[in-house]
Every structure is written in structure tokens, then in C-alpha cells.
C-alpha atoms as a PDB file:
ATOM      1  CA  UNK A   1       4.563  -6.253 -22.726  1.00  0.00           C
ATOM      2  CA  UNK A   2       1.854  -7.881 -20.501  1.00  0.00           C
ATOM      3  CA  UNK A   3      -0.089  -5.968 -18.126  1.00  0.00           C
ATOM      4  CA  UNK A   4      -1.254  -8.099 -14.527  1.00  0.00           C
ATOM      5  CA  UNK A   5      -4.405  -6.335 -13.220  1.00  0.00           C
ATOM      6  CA  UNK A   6      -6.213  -6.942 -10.287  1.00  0.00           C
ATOM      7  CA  UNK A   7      -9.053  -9.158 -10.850  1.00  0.00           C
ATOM      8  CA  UNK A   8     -10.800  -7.889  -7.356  1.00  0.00           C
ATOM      9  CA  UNK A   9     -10.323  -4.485  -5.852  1.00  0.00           C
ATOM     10  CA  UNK A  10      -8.758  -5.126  -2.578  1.00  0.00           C
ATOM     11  CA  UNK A  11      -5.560  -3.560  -1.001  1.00  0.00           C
ATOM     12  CA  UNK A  12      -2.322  -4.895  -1.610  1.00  0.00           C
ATOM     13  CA  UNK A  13      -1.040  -6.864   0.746  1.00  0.00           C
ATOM     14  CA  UNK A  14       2.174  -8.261   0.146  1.00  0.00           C
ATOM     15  CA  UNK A  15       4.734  -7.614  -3.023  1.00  0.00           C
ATOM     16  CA  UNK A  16       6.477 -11.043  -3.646  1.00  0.00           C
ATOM     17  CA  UNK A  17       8.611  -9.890  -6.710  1.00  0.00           C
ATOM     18  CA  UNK A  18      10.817  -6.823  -7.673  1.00  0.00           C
ATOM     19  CA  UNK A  19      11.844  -5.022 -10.902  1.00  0.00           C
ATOM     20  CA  UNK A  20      14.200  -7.341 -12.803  1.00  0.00           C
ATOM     21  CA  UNK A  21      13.107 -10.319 -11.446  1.00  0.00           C
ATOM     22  CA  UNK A  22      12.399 -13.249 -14.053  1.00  0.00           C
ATOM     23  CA  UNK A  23       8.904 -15.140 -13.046  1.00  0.00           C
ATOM     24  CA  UNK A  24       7.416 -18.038 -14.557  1.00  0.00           C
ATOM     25  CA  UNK A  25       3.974 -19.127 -15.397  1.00  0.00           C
ATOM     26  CA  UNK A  26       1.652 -19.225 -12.287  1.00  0.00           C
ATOM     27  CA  UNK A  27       4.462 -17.487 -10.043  1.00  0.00           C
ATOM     28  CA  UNK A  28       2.768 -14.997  -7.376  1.00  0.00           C
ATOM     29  CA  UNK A  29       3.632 -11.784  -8.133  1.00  0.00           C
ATOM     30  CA  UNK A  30       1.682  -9.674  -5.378  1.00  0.00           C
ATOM     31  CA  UNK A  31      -0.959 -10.663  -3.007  1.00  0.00           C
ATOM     32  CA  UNK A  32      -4.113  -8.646  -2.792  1.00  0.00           C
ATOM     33  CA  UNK A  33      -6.539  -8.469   0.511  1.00  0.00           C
ATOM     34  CA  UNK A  34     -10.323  -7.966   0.189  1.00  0.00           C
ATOM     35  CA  UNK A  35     -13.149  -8.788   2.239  1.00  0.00           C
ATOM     36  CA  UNK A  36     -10.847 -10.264   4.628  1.00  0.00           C
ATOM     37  CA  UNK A  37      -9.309 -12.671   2.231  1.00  0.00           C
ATOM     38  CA  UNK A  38      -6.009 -13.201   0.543  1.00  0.00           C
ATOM     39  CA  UNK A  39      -6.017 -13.227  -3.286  1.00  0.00           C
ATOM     40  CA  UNK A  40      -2.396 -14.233  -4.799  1.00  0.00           C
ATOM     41  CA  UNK A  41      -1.936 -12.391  -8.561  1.00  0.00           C
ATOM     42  CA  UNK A  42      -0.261 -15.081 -10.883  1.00  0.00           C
ATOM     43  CA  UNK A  43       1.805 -14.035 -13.747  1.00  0.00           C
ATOM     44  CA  UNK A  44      -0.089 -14.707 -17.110  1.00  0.00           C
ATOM     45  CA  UNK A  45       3.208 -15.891 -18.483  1.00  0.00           C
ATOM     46  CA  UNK A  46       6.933 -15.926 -18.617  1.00  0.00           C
ATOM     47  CA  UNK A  47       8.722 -13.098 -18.098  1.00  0.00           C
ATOM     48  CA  UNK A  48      10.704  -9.867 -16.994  1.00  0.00           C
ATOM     49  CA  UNK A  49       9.522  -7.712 -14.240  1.00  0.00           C
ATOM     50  CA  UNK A  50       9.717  -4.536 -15.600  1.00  0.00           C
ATOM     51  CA  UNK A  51       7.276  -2.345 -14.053  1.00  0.00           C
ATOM     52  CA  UNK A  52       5.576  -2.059 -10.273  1.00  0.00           C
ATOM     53  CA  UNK A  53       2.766   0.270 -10.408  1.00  0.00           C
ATOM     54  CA  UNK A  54       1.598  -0.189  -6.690  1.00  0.00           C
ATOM     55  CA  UNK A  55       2.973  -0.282  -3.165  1.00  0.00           C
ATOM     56  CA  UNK A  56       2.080  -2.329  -0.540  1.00  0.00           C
ATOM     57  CA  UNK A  57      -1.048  -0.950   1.695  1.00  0.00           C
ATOM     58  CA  UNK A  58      -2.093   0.528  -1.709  1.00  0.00           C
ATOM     59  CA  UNK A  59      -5.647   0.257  -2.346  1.00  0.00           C
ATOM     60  CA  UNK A  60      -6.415  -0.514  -6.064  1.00  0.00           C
ATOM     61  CA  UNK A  61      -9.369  -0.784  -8.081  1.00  0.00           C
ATOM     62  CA  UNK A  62     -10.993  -3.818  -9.974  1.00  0.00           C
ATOM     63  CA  UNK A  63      -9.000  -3.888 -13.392  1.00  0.00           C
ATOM     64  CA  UNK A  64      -5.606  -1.584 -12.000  1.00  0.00           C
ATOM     65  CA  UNK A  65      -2.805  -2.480 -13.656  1.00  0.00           C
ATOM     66  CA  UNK A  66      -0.309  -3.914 -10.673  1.00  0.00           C
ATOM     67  CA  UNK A  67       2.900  -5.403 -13.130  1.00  0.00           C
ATOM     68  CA  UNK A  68       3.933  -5.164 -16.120  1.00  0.00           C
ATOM     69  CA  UNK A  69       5.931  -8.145 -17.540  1.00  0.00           C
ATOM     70  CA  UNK A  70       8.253  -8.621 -20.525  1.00  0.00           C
ATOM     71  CA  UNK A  71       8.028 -12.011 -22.527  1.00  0.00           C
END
């Protein structure tokens, strides 16, 4: 399992992928806003969607875990 966690803390913005889903490398999974900006989170890898851990509006903290992907 691979964890995605937010590089920034910001609020999420926008949810571009769902449970299930297969992603590859570089594919936007979620996009966080902070400081008035948009910040896309890229899957690490390859993968299964398997987990969500936020919703969008969500605030989330530097180093949250947002995904959780299965290689």
C-alpha cells in the first residue's frame, strides 16, 4: 500500500478519482487549495484506489494522508 499525503496544508478542493479507480504515474488524484492557489496531488505510482480519507471542503494538515493506493 502507498499512502499520498498532502505536501501543503490547504483545503481540498476538488476529488478527481474514486475508490476502485486504477491511476497511473503522475495522474491527479485530488486538488488541494492554499494561499489562494491550486496544488494538484499526483499519484507516486501505479495503482488501485483503495482508500479516500478526505472530502472535498476538508481542511487537512501538512503530511495528512489523502489516498491510499494499491500497486
Amino acid at each position: 500500500m502507498t499512502e499520498v499525503a498532502a505536501e501543503i496544508s490547504g483545503s481540498v478542493w476538488k476529488i478527481e478519482c474514486k475508490v476502485g479507480d486504477s491511476v497511473e504515474v503522475e495522474q491527479v488524484l485530488l486538488i488541494l487549495e492554499s494561499m489562494k492557489m491550486e496544488i494538484p496531488v499526483e499519484a507516486p505510482c501505479a495503482g488501485t484506489v483503495q482508500e479516500i480519507r478526505v472530502s472535498e471542503g476538508e481542511h487537512v494538515d501538512e503530511d495528512a494522508v489523502l489516498v491510499v493506493l494499491k500497486k
